[in-house]
C-alpha atoms as a PDB file:
ATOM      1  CA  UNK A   1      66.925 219.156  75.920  1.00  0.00           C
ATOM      2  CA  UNK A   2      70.315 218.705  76.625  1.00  0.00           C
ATOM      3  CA  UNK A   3      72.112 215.573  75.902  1.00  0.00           C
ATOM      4  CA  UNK A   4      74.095 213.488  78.226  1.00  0.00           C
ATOM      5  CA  UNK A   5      77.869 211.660  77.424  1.00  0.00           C
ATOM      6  CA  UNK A   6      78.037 207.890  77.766  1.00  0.00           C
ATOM      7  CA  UNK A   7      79.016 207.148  81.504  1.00  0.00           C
ATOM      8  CA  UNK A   8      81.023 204.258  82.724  1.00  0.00           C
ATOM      9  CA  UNK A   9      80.409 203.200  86.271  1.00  0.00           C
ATOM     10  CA  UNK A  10      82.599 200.714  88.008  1.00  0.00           C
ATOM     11  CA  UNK A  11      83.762 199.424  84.392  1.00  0.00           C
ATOM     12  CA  UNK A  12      80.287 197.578  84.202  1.00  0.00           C
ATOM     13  CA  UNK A  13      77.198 199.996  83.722  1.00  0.00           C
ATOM     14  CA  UNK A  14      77.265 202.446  80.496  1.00  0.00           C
ATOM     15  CA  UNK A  15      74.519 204.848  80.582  1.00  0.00           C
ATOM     16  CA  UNK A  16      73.426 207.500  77.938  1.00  0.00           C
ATOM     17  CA  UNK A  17      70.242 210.040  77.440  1.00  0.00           C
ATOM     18  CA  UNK A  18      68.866 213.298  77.879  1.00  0.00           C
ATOM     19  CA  UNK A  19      68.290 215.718  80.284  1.00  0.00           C
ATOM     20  CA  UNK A  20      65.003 217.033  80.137  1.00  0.00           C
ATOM     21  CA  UNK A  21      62.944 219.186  82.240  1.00  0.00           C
ATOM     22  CA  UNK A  22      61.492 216.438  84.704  1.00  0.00           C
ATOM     23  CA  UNK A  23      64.709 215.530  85.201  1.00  0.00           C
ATOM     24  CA  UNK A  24      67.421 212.857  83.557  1.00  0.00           C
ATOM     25  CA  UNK A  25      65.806 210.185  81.198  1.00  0.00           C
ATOM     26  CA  UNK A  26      68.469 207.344  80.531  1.00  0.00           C
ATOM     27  CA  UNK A  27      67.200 206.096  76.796  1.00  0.00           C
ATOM     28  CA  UNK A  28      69.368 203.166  77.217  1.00  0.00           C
ATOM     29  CA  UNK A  29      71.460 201.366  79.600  1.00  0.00           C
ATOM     30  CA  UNK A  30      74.438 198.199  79.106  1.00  0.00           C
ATOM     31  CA  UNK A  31      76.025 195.682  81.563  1.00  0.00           C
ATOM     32  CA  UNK A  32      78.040 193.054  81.877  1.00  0.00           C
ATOM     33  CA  UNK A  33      75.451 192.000  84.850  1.00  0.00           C
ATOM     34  CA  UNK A  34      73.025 190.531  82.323  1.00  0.00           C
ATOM     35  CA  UNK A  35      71.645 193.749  81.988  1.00  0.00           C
ATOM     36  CA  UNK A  36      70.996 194.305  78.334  1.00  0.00           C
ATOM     37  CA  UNK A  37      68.895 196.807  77.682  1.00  0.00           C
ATOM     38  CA  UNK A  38      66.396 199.102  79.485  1.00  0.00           C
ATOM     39  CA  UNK A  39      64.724 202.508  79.953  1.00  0.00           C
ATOM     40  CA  UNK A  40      65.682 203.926  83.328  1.00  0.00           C
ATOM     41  CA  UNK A  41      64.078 207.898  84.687  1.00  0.00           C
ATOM     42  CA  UNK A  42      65.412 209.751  87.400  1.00  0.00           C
ATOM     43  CA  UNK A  43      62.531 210.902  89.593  1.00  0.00           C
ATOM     44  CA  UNK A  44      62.315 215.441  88.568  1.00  0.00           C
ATOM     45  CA  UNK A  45      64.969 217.389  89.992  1.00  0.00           C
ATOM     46  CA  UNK A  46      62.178 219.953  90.928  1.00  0.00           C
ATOM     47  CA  UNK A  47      61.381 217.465  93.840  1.00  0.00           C
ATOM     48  CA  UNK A  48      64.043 215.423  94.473  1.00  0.00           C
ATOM     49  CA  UNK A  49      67.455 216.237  93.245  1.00  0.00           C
ATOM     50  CA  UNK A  50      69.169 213.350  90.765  1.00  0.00           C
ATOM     51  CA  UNK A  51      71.292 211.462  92.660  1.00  0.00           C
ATOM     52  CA  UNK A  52      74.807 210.176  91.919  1.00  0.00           C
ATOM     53  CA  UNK A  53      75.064 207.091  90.643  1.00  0.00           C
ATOM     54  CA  UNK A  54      77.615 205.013  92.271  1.00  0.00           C
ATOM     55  CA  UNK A  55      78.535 201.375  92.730  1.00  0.00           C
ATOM     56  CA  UNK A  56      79.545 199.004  95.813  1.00  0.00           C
ATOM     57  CA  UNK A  57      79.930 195.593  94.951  1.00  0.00           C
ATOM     58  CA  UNK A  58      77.245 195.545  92.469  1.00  0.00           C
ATOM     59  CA  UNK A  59      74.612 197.520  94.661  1.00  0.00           C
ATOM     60  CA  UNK A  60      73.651 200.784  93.264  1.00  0.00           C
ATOM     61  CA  UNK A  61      73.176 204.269  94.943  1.00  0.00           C
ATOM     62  CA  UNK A  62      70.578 206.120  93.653  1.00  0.00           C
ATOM     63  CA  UNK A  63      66.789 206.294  92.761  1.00  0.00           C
ATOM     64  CA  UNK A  64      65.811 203.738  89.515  1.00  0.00           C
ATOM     65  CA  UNK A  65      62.181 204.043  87.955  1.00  0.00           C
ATOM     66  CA  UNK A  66      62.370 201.114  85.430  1.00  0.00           C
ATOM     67  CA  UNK A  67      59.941 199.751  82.246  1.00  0.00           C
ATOM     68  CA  UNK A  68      61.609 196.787  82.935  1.00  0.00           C
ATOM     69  CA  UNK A  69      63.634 194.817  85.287  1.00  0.00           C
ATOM     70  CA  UNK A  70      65.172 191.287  84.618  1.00  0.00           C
ATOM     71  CA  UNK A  71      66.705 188.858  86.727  1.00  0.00           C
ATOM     72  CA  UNK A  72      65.487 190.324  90.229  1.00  0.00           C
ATOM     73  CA  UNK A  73      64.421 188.074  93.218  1.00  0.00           C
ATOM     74  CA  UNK A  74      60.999 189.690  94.844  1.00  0.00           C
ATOM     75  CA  UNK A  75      59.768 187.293  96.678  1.00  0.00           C
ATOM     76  CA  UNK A  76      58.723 188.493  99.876  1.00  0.00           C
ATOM     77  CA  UNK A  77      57.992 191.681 102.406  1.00  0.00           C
ATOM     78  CA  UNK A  78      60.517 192.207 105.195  1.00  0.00           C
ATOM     79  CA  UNK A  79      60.943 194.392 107.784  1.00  0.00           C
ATOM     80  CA  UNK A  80      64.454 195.428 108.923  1.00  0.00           C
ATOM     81  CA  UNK A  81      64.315 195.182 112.941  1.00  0.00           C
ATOM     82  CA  UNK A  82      67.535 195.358 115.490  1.00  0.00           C
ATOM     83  CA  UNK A  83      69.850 192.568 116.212  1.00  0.00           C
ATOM     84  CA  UNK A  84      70.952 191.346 119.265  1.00  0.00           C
ATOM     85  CA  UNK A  85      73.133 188.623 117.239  1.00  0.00           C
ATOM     86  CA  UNK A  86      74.374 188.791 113.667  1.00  0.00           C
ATOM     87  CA  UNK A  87      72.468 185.950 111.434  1.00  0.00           C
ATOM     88  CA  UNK A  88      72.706 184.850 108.083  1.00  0.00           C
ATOM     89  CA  UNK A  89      70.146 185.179 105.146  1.00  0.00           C
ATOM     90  CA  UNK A  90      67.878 181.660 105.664  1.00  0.00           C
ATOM     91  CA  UNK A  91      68.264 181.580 109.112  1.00  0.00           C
ATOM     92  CA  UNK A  92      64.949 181.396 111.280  1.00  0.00           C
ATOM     93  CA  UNK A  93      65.172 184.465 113.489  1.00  0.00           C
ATOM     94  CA  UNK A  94      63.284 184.779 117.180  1.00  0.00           C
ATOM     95  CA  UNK A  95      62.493 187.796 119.101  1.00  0.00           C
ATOM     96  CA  UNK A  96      64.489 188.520 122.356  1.00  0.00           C
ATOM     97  CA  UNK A  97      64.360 191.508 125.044  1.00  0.00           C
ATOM     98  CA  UNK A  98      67.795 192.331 123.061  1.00  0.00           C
ATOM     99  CA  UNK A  99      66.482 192.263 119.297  1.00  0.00           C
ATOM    100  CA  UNK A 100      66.157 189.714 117.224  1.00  0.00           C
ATOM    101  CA  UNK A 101      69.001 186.616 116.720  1.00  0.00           C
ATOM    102  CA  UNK A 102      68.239 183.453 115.291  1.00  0.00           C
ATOM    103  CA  UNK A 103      66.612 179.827 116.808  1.00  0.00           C
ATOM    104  CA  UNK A 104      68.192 177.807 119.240  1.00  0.00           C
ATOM    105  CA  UNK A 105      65.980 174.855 120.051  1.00  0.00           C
ATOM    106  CA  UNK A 106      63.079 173.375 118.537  1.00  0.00           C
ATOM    107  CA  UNK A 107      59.146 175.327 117.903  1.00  0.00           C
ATOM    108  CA  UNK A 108      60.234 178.115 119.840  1.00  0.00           C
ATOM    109  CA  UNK A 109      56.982 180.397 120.078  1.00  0.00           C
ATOM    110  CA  UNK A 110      59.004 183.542 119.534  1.00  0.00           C
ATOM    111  CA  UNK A 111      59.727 183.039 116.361  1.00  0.00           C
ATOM    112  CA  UNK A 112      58.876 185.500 113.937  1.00  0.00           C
ATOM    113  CA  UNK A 113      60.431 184.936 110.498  1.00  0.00           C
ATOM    114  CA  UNK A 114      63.391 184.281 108.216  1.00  0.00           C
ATOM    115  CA  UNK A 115      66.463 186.148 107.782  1.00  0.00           C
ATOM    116  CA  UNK A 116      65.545 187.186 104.241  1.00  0.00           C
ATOM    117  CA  UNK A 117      67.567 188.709 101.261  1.00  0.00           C
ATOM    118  CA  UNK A 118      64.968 188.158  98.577  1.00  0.00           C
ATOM    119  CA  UNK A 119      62.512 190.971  99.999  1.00  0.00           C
ATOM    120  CA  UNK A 120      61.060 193.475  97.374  1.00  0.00           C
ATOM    121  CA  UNK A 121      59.559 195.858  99.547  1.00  0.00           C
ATOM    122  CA  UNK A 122      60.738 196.869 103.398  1.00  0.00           C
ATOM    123  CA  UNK A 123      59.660 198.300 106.233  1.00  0.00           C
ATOM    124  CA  UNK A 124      61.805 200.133 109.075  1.00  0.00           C
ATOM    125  CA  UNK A 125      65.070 200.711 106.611  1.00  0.00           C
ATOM    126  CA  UNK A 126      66.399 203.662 108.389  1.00  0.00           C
ATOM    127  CA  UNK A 127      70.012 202.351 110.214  1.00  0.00           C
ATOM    128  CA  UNK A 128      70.145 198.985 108.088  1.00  0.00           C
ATOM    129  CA  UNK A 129      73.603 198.724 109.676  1.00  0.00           C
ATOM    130  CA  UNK A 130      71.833 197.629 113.148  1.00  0.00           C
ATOM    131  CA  UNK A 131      69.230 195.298 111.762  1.00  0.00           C
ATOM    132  CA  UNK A 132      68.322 192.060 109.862  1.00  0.00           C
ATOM    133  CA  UNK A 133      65.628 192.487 107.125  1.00  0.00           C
ATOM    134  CA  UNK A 134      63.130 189.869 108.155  1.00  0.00           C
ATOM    135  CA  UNK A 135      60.618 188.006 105.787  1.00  0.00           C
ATOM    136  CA  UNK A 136      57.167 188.490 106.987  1.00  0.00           C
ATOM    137  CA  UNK A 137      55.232 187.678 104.543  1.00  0.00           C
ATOM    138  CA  UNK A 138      55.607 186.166 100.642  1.00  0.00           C
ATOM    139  CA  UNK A 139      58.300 183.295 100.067  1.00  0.00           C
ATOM    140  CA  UNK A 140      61.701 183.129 101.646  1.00  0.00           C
ATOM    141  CA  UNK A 141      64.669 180.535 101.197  1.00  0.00           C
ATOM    142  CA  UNK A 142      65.088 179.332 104.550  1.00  0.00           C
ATOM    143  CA  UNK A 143      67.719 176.798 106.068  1.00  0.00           C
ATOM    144  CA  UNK A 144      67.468 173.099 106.423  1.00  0.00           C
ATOM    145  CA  UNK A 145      69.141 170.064 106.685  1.00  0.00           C
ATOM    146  CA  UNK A 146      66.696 167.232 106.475  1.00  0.00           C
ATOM    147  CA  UNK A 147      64.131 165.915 103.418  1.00  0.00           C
ATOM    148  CA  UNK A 148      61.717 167.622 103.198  1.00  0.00           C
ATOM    149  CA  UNK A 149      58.128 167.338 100.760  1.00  0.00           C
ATOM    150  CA  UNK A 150      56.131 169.808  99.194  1.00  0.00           C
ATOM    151  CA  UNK A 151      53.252 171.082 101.871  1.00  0.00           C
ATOM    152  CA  UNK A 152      55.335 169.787 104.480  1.00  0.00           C
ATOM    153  CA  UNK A 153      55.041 172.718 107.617  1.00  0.00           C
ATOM    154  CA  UNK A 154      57.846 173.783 109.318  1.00  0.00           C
ATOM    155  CA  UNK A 155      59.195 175.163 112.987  1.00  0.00           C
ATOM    156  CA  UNK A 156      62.097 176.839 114.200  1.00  0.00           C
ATOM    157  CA  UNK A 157      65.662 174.237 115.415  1.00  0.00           C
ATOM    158  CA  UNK A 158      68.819 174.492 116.662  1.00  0.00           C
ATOM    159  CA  UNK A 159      71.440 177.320 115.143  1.00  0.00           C
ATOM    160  CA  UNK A 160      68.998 178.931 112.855  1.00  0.00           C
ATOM    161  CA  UNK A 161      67.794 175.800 110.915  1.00  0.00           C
ATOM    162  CA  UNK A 162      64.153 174.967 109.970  1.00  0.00           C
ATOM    163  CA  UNK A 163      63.057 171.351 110.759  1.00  0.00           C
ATOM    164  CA  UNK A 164      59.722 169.457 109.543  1.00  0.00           C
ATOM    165  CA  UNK A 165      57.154 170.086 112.260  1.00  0.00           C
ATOM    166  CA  UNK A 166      55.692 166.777 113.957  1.00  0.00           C
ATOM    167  CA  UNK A 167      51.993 166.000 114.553  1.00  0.00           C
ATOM    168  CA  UNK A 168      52.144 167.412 118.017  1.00  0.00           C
ATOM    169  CA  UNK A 169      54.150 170.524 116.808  1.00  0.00           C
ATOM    170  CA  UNK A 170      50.822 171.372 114.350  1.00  0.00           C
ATOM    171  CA  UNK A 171      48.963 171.666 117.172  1.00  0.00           C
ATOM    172  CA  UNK A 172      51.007 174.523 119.388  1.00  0.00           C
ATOM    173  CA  UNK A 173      49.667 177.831 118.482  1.00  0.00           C
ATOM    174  CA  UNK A 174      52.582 180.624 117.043  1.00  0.00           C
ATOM    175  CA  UNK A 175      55.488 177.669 116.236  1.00  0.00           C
ATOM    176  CA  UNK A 176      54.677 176.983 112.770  1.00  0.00           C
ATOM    177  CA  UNK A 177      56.834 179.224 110.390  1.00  0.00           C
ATOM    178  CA  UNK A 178      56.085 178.029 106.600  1.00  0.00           C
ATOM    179  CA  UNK A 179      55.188 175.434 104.366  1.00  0.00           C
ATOM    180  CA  UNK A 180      57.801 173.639 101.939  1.00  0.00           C
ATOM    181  CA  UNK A 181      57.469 174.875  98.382  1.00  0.00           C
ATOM    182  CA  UNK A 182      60.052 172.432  97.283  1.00  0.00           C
ATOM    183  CA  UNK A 183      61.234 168.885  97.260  1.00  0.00           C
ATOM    184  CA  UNK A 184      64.621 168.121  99.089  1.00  0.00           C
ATOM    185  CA  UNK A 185      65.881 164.533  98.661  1.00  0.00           C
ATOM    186  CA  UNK A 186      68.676 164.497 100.716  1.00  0.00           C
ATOM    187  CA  UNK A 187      70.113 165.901 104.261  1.00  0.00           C
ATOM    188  CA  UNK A 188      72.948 168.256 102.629  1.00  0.00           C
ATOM    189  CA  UNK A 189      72.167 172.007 104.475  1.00  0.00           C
ATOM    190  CA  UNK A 190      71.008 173.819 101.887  1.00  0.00           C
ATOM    191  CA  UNK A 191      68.114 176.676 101.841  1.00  0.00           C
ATOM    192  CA  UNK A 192      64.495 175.301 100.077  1.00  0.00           C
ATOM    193  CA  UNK A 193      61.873 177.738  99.290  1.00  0.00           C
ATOM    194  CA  UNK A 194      59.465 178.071 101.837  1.00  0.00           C
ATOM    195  CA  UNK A 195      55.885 180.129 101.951  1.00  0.00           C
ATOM    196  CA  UNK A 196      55.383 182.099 105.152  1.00  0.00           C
ATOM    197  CA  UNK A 197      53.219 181.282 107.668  1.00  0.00           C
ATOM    198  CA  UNK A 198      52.862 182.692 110.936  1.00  0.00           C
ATOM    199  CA  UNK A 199      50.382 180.313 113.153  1.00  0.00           C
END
């Protein structure tokens, strides 16, 4: 088993292990990204060769298997499908005859999500570059500008915002998006936490 130097990437991440025959084994791994200490495996080169690891504003190239993973937001499954409009993680996205863009008026019915950044698992991730990752299912932090209780359900509004649904609202089949997961006390825009729902 060979043994591998210390490498720095991008000033931040130190790495050092051993190669073995099912490929690298990182026995420990530093950064100043509250990363402090972890076991990290490269998948065997005899099926996949090791990637490079590089950095890009934080984001990491390469293929992790981790023990252990602190600080990461998982909160919901996305699917990455093609934009006719560039939106903005929180945003309540529709579903046009161009792609996808977000609301414009109030319980549209072709609303299908949030534009999410929190998603720990995605579908349709080949040519990310064209598409918004939307939240399909799980909990998303989605944009709104009113008060808002816990429980309270939610439809698509103007410019990508989420608005509390009136009585008549819970009655239209495919407008309501979510239910509030958190108590907002004021009318700042912000993002809340919102569970999905797609009825």
């Amino acid at each position: 088993m060979a043994q591998l130097a210390s490498t720095i990437i991008n000033g931040n991440l130190s790495v050092s292990g051993a190669l073995a025959s099912n490929g690298i084994i990182l026995t420990s791994a530093t950064a100043a990204d509250n990363l402090t200490s972890a076991k990290l495996y490269a998948v065997p080169a005899a099926i996949v060769p090791v990637p490079t690891l590089t950095a890009n504003n934080g984001a990491f190239n390469g293929i992790f298997y981790a023990t252990k993973v602190y600080n990461a937001v998982w909160n919901d499954i996305a699917e990455f499908m093609i934009y006719a409009e560039i939106s903005e993680a929180g945003d309540v996205i529709i579903m046009t005859n161009e792609g996808v863009k977000k609301s414009f008026k109030r319980a549209q019915k072709s609303v299908i999500g949030i534009h999410s950044d929190t998603f720990g698992y995605a579908l349709g991730t080949e040519n990310q570059e064209l598409k918004t990752p939307i939240g399909l299912a799980g909990r998303v932090n989605v944009k709104v500008k009113e008060k808002l209780e816990i429980g309270d359900l939610l439809v698509s509004d103007f410019d990508g915002f989420a608005s509390k649904a009136d009585p008549y609202e819970e009655t239209i089949p495919g407008v309501i998006i979510g239910k509030v997961l958190e108590e907002k006390n004021d009318t700042e825009v912000s993002r809340i936490s919102m569970l999905i729902i797609n009825r």
